[in-house]
C-alpha atoms as a PDB file:
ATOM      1  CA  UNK A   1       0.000   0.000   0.000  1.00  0.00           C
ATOM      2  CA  UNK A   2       1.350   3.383  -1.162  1.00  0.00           C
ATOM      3  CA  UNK A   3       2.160   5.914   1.257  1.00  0.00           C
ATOM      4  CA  UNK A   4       2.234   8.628  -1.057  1.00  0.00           C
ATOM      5  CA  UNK A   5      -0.004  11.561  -0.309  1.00  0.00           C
ATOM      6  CA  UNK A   6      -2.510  12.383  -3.380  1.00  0.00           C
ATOM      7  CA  UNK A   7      -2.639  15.372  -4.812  1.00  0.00           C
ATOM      8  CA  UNK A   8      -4.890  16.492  -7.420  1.00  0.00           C
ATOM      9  CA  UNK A   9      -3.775  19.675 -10.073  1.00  0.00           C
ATOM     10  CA  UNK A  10      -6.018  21.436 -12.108  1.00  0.00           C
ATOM     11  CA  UNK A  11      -5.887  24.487 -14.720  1.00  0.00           C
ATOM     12  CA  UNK A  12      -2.143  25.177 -13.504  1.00  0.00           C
ATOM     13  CA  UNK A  13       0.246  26.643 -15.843  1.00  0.00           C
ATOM     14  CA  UNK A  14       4.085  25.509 -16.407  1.00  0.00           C
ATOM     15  CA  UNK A  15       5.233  27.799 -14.079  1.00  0.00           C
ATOM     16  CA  UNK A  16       2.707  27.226 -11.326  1.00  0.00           C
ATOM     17  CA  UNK A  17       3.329  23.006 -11.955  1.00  0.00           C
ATOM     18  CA  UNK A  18       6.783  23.401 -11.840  1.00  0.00           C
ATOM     19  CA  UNK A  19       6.325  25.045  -8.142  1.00  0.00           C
ATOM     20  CA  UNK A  20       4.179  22.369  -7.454  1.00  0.00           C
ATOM     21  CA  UNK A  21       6.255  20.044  -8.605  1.00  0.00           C
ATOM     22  CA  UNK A  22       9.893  21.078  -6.749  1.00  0.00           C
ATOM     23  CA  UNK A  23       7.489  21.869  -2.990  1.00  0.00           C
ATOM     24  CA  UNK A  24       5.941  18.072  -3.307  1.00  0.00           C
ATOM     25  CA  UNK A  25       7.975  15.971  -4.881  1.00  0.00           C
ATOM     26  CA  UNK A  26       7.144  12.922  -6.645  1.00  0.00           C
ATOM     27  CA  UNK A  27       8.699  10.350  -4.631  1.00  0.00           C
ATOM     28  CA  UNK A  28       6.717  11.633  -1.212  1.00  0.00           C
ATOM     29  CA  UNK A  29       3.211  12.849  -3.269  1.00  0.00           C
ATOM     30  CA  UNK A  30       1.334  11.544  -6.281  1.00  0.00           C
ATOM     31  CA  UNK A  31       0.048  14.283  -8.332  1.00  0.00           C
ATOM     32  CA  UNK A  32      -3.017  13.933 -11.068  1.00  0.00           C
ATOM     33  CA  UNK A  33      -4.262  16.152 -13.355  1.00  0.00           C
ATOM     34  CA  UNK A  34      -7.985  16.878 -12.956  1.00  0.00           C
ATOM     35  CA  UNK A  35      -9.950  15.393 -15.536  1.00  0.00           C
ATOM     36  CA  UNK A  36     -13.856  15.542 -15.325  1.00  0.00           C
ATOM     37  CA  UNK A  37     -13.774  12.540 -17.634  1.00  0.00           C
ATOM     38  CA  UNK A  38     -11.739  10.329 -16.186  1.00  0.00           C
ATOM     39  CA  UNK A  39     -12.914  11.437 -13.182  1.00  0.00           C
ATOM     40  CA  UNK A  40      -8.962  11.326 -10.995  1.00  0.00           C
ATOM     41  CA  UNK A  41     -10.172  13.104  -8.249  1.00  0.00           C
ATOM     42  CA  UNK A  42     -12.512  11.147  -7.195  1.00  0.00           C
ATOM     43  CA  UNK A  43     -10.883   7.731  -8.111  1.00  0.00           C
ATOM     44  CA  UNK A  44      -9.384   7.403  -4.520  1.00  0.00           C
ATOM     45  CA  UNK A  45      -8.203   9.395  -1.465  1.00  0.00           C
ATOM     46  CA  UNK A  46      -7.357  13.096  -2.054  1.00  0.00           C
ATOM     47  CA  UNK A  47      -5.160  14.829   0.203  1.00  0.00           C
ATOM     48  CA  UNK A  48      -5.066  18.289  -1.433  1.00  0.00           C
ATOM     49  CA  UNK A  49      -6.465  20.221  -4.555  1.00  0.00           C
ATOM     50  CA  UNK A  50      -4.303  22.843  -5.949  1.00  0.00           C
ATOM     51  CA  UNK A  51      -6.076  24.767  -8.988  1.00  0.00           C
ATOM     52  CA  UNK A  52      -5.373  27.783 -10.916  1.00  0.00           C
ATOM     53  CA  UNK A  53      -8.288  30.719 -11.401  1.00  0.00           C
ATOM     54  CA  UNK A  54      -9.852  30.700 -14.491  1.00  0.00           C
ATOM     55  CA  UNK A  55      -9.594  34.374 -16.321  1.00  0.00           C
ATOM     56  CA  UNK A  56     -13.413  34.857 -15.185  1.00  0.00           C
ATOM     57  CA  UNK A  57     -14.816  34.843 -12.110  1.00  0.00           C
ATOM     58  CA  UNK A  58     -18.190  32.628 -13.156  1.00  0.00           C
ATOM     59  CA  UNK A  59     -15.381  30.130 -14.400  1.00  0.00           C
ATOM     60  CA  UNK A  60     -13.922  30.251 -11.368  1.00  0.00           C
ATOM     61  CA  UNK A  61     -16.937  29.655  -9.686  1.00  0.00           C
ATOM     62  CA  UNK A  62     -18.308  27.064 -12.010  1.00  0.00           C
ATOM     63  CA  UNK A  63     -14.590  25.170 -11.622  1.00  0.00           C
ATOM     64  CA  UNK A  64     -14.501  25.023  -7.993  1.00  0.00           C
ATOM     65  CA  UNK A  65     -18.182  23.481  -7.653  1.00  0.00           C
ATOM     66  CA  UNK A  66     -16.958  20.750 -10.338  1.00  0.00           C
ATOM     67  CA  UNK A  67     -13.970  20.133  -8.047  1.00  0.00           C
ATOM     68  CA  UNK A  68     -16.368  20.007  -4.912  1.00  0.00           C
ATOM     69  CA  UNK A  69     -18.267  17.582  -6.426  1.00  0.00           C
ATOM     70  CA  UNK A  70     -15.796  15.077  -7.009  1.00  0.00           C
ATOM     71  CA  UNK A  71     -13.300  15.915  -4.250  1.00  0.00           C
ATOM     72  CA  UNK A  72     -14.485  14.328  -0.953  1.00  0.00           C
ATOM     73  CA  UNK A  73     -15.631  17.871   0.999  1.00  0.00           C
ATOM     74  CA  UNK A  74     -12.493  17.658   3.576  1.00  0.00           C
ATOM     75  CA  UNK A  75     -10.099  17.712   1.037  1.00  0.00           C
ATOM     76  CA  UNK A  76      -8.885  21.296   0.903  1.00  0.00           C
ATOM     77  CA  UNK A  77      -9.118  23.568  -2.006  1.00  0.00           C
ATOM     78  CA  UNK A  78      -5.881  26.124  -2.810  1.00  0.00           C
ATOM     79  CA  UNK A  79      -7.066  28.669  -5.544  1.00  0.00           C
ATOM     80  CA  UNK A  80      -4.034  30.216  -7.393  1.00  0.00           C
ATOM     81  CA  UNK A  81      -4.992  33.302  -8.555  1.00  0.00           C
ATOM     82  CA  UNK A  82      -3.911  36.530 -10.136  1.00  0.00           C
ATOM     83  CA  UNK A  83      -2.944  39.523  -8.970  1.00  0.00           C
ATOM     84  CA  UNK A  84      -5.838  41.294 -10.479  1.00  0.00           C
ATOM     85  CA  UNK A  85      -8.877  39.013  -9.726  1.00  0.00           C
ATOM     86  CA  UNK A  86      -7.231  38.133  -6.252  1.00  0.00           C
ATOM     87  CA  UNK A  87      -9.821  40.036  -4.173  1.00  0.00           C
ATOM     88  CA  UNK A  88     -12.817  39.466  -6.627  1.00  0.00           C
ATOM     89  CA  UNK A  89     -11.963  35.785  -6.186  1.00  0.00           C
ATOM     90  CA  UNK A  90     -12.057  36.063  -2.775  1.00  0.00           C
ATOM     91  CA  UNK A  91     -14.954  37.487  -2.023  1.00  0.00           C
ATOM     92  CA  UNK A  92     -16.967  35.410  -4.459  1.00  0.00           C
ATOM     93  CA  UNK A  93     -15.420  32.023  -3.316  1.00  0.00           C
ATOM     94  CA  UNK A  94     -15.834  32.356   0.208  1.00  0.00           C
ATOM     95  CA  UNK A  95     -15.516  29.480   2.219  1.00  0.00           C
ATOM     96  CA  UNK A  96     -15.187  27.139  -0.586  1.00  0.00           C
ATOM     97  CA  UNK A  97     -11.528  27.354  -0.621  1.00  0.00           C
ATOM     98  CA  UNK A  98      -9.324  27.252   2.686  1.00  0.00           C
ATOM     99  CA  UNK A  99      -6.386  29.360   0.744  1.00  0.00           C
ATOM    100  CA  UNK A 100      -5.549  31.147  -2.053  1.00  0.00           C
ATOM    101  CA  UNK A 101      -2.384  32.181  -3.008  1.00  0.00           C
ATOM    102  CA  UNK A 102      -1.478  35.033  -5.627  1.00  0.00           C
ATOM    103  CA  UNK A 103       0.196  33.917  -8.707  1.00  0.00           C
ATOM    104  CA  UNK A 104       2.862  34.377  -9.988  1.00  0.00           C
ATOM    105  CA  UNK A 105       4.242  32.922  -7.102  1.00  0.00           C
ATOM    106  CA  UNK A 106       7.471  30.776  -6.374  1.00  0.00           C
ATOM    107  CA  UNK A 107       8.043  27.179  -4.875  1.00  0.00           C
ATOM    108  CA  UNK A 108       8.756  29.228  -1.337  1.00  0.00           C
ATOM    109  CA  UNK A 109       5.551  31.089  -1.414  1.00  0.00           C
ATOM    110  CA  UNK A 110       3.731  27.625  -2.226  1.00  0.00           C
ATOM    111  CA  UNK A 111       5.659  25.908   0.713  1.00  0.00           C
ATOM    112  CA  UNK A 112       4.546  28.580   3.427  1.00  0.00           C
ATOM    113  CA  UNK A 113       0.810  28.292   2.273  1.00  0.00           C
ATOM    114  CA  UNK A 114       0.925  24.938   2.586  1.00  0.00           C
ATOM    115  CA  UNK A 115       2.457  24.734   6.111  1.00  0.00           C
ATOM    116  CA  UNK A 116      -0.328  27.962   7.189  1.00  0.00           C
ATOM    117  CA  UNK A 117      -2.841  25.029   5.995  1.00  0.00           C
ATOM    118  CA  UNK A 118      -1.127  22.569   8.332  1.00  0.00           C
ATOM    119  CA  UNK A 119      -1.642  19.912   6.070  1.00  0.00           C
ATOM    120  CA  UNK A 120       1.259  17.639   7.732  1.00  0.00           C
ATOM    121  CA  UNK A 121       2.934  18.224   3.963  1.00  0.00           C
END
C-alpha cells in the first residue's frame, strides 16, 4: 500500500506546476491532473487540490463546484490566482476554498501556504 499523499492539479500553468512540482515531490506525493472525464479526483483518497483561477470569475466559480463535487468535501481547495482578480476571487469564493495564493508565485511562497494550511505536507 502506497504511502504517497494524493494530490490532485487542475488548470495550472508551467510555471505554477513546476512550483508544485519542486514543494511536493514525486517520490513523497502523487500528483493527477484533474480530468472531469476520467474522473482522478474522485478515483481514490485526495489529500489536497491545488487549482489555478480561471480568467473569469463565473469560471472560477463554475470550476470550484466541479472540483467540490468530485473531491471528498475535507479535502482542501488552494485557488491560485492573479494579482488582479485576487480580491474578486475572494470574495466570491468564500468558504469554498481554505487558501488562495497570488500567482505568480514561487516554490517558497507555495511551501509557506501549505504549512499555514497545516496539512502535515
Amino acid at each position: 500500500m502506497s504511502t504517497k499523499r494524493r494530490i490532485v492539479v487542475a488548470g495550472l500553468d508551467t510555471p505554477a506546476r513546476s512550483n508544485v512540482n519542486e514543494c511536493l515531490p514525486s517520490d513523497h506525493f502523487d500528483i493527477a491532473e484533474f480530468d472531469e472525464n476520467a474522473s482522478v479526483a474522485s478515483a481514490s483518497h485526495v489529500d489536497l487540490v491545488v487549482f489555478c483561477a480561471p480568467k473569469s470569475l463565473e469560471q472560477t466559480q463554475a470550476l470550484c463546484s466541479t472540483l467540490r463535487l468530485h473531491v471528498r468535501q475535507s479535502a482542501p481547495l488552494l485557488c491560485c490566482a492573479g494579482r488582479y482578480v485576487y480580491p474578486l476571487i475572494k470574495h466570491l469564493l468564500g468558504n469554498a476554498v481554505q487558501s488562495m495564493i497570488m500567482m505568480p508565485f514561487d516554490a517558497r511562497e507555495l511551501r509557506q501556504k501549505l504549512d499555514e494550511l497545516d496539512l502535515g505536507f
